[in-house]
C-alpha atoms as a PDB file:
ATOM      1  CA  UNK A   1      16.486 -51.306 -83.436  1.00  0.00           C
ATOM      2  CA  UNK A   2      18.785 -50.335 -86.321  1.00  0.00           C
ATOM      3  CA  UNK A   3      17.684 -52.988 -89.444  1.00  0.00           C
ATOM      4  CA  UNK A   4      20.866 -54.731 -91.127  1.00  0.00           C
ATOM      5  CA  UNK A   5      21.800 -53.812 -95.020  1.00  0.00           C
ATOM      6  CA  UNK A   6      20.545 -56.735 -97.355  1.00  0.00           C
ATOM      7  CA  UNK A   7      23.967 -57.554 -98.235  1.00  0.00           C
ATOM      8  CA  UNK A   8      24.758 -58.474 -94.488  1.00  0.00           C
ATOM      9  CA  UNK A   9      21.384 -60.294 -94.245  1.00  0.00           C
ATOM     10  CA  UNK A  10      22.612 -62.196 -96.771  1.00  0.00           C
ATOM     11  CA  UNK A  11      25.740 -63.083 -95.984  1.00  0.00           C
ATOM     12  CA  UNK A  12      24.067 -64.254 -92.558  1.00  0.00           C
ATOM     13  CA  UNK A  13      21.706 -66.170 -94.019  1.00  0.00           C
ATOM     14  CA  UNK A  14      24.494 -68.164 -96.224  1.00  0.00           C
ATOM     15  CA  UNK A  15      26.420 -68.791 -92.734  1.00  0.00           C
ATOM     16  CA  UNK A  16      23.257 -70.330 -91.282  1.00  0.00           C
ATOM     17  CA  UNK A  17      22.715 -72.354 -94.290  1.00  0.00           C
ATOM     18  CA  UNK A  18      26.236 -73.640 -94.217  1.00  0.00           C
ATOM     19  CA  UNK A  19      26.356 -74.666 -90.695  1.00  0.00           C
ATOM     20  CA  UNK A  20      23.429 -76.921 -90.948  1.00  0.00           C
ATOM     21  CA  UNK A  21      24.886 -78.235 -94.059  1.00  0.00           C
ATOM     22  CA  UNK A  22      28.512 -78.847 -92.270  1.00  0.00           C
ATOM     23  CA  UNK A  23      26.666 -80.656 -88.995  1.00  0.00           C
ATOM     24  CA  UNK A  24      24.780 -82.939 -92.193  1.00  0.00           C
ATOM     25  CA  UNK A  25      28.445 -84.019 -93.857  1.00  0.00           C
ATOM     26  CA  UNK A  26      30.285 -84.168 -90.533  1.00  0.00           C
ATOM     27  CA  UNK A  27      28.302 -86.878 -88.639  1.00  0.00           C
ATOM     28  CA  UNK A  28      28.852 -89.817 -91.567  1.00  0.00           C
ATOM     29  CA  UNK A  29      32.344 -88.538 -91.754  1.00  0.00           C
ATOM     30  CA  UNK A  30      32.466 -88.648 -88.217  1.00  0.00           C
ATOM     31  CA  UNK A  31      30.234 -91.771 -87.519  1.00  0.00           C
ATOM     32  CA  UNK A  32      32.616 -93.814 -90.498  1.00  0.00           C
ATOM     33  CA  UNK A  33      35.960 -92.748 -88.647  1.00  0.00           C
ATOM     34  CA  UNK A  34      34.292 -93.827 -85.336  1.00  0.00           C
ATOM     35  CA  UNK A  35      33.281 -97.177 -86.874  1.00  0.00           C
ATOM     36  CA  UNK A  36      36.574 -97.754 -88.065  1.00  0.00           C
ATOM     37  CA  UNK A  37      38.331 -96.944 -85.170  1.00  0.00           C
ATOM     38  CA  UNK A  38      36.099 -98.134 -82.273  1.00  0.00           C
ATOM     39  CA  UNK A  39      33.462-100.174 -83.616  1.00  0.00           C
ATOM     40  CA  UNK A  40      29.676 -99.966 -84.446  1.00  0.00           C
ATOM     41  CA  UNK A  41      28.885 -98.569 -80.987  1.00  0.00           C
ATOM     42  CA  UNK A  42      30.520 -96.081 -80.276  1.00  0.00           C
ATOM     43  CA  UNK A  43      29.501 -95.197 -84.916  1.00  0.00           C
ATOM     44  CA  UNK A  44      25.831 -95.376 -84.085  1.00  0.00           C
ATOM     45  CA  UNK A  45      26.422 -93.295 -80.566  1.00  0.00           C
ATOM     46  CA  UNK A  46      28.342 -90.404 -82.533  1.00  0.00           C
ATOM     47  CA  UNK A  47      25.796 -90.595 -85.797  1.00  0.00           C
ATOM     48  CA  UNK A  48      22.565 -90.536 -82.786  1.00  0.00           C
ATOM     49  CA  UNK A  49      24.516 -87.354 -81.044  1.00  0.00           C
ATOM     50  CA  UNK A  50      25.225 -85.561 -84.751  1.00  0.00           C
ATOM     51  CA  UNK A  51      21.592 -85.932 -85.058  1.00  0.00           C
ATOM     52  CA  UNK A  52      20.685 -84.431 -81.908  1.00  0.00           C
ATOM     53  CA  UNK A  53      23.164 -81.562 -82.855  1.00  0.00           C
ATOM     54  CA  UNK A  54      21.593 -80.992 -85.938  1.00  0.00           C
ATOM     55  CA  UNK A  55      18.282 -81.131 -84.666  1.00  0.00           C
ATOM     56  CA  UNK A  56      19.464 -78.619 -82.092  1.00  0.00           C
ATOM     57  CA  UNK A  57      20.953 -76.197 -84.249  1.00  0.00           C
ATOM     58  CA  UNK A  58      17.452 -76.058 -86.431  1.00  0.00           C
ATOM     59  CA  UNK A  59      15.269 -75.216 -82.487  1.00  0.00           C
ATOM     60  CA  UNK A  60      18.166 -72.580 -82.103  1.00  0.00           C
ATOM     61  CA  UNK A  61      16.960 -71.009 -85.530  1.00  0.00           C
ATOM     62  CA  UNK A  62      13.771 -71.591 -85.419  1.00  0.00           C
ATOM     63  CA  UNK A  63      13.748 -69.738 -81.472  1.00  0.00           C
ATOM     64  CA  UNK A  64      16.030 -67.249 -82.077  1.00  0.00           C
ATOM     65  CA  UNK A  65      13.419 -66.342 -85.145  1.00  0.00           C
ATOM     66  CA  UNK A  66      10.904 -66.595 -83.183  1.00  0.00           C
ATOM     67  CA  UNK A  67      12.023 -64.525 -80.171  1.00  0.00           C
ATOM     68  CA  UNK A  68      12.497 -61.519 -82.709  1.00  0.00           C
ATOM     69  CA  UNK A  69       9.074 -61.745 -84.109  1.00  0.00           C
ATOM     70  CA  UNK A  70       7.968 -62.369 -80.668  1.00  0.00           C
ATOM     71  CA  UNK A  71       9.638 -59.269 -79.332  1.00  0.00           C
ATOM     72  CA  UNK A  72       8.402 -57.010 -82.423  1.00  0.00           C
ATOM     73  CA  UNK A  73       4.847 -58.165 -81.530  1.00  0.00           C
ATOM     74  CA  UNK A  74       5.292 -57.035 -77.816  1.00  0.00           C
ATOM     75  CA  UNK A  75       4.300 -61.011 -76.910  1.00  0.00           C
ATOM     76  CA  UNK A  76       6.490 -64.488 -77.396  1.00  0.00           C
ATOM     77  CA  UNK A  77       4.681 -67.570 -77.859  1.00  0.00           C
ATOM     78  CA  UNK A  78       4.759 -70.801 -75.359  1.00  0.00           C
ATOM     79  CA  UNK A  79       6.143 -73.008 -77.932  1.00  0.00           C
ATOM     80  CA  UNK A  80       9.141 -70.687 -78.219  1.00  0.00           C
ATOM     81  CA  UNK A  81       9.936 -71.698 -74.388  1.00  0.00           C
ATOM     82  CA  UNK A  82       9.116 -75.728 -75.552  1.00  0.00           C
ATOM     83  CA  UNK A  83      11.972 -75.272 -77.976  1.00  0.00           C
ATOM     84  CA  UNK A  84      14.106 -74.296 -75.692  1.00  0.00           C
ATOM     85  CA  UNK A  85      13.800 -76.956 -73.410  1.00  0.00           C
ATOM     86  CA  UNK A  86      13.306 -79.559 -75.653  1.00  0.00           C
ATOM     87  CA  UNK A  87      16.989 -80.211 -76.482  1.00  0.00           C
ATOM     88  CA  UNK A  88      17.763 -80.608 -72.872  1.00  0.00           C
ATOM     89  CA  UNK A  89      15.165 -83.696 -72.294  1.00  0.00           C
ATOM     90  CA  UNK A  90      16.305 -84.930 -75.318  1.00  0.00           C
ATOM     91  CA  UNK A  91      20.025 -85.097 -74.264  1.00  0.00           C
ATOM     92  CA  UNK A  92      18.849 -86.549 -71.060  1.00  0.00           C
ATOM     93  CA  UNK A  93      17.190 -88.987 -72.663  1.00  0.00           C
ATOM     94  CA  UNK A  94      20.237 -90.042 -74.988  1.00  0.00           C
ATOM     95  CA  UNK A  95      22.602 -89.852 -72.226  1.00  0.00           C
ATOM     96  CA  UNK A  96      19.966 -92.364 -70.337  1.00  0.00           C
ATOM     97  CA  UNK A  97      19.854 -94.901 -72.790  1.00  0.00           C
ATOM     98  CA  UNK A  98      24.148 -94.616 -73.646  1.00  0.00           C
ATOM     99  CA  UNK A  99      25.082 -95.051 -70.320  1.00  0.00           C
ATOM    100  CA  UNK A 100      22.163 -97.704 -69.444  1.00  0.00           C
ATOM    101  CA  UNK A 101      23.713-100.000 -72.425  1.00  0.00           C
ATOM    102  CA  UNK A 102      27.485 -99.247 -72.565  1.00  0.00           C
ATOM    103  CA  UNK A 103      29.751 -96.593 -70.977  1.00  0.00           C
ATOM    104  CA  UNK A 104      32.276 -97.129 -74.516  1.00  0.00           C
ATOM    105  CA  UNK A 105      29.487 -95.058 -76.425  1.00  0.00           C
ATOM    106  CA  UNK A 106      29.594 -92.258 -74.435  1.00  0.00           C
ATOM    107  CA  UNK A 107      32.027 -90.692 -75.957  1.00  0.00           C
ATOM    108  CA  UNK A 108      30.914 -90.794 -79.907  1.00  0.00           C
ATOM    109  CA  UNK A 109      27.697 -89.537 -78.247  1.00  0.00           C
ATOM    110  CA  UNK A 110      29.526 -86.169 -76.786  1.00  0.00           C
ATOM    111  CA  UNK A 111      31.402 -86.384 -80.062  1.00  0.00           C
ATOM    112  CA  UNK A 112      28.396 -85.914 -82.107  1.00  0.00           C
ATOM    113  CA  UNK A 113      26.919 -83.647 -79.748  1.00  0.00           C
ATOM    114  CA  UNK A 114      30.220 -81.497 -80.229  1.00  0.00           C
ATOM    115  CA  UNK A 115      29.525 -81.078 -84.292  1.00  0.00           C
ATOM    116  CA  UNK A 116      27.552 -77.870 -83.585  1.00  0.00           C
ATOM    117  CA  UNK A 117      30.766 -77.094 -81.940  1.00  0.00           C
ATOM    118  CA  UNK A 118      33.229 -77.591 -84.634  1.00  0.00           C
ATOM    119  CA  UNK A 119      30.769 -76.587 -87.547  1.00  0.00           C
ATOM    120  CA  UNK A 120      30.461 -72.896 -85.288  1.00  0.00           C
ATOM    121  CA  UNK A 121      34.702 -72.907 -85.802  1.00  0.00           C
ATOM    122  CA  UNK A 122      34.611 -74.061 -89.372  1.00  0.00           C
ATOM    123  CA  UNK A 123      32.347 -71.540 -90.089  1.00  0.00           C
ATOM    124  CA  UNK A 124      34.146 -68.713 -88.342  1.00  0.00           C
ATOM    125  CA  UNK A 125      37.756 -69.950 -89.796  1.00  0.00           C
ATOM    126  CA  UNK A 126      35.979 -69.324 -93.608  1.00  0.00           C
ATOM    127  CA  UNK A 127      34.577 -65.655 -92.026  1.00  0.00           C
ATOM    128  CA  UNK A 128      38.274 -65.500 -91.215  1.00  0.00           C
ATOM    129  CA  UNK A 129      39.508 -66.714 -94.994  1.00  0.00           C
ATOM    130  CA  UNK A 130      36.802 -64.190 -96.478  1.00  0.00           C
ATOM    131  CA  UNK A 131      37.854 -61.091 -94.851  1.00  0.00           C
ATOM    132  CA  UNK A 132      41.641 -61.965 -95.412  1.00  0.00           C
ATOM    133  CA  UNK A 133      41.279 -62.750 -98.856  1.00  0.00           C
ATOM    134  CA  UNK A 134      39.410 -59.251 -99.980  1.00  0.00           C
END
């Protein structure tokens, strides 16, 4: 395995910094339009799924680190698989609770959900802007 120059580590590492950080100042932005436009609901639905995005996007990091140390040790650990899973019972349980109260929430929920979604194209739109602008 060829190792990346410490410039490109770097410039990796900003990108996952800034994603995080973009799923963190989308959901209030997102959970205040929803309020506004379709009530408390379907606010606290969206600002439950950014959550769940965010949280998400922190397993993916922490397994995708974990699978390279794992795979440069000749052995992955069991918690690795846990974290992979994880996210899926937790959706399922959101999406339990959502549609047991209201079917009007659903939607923020998949909104939020989404925010690792439209951070990703953010982020590659700036990649975009950088590479243009040099």
């Amino acid at each position: 395995m060829t190792e990346l120059p410490a410039a490109e580590r770097e410039l990796l590492a900003q990108a996952e910094r800034r994603l995080g950080r973009v799923i963190l100042v989308l959901t209030p932005v997102g959970a205040g339009v929803a309020a506004w436009r379709w009530g408390g609901e379907t606010a606290l639905a969206f600002a439950v799924g950014g959550a769940l995005a965010y949280l998400n996007y922190r397993w993916i990091v922490a397994v995708v680190d974990t699978l390279v140390r794992g795979a440069q040790a000749g052995r992955v650990p069991r918690r690795a698989y846990v974290k992979l899973l994880a996210p899926l019972v937790l959706l399922g349980a959101g999406l339990y609770v959502i549609f047991s109260r209201s079917l009007v929430s659903v939607g923020g929920f998949v909104g939020g959900l989404l925010l690792l979604v439209a951070a990703v194209m953010i982020e590659a739109a700036y990649q975009v802007y950088l590479a243009v602008r040099s």
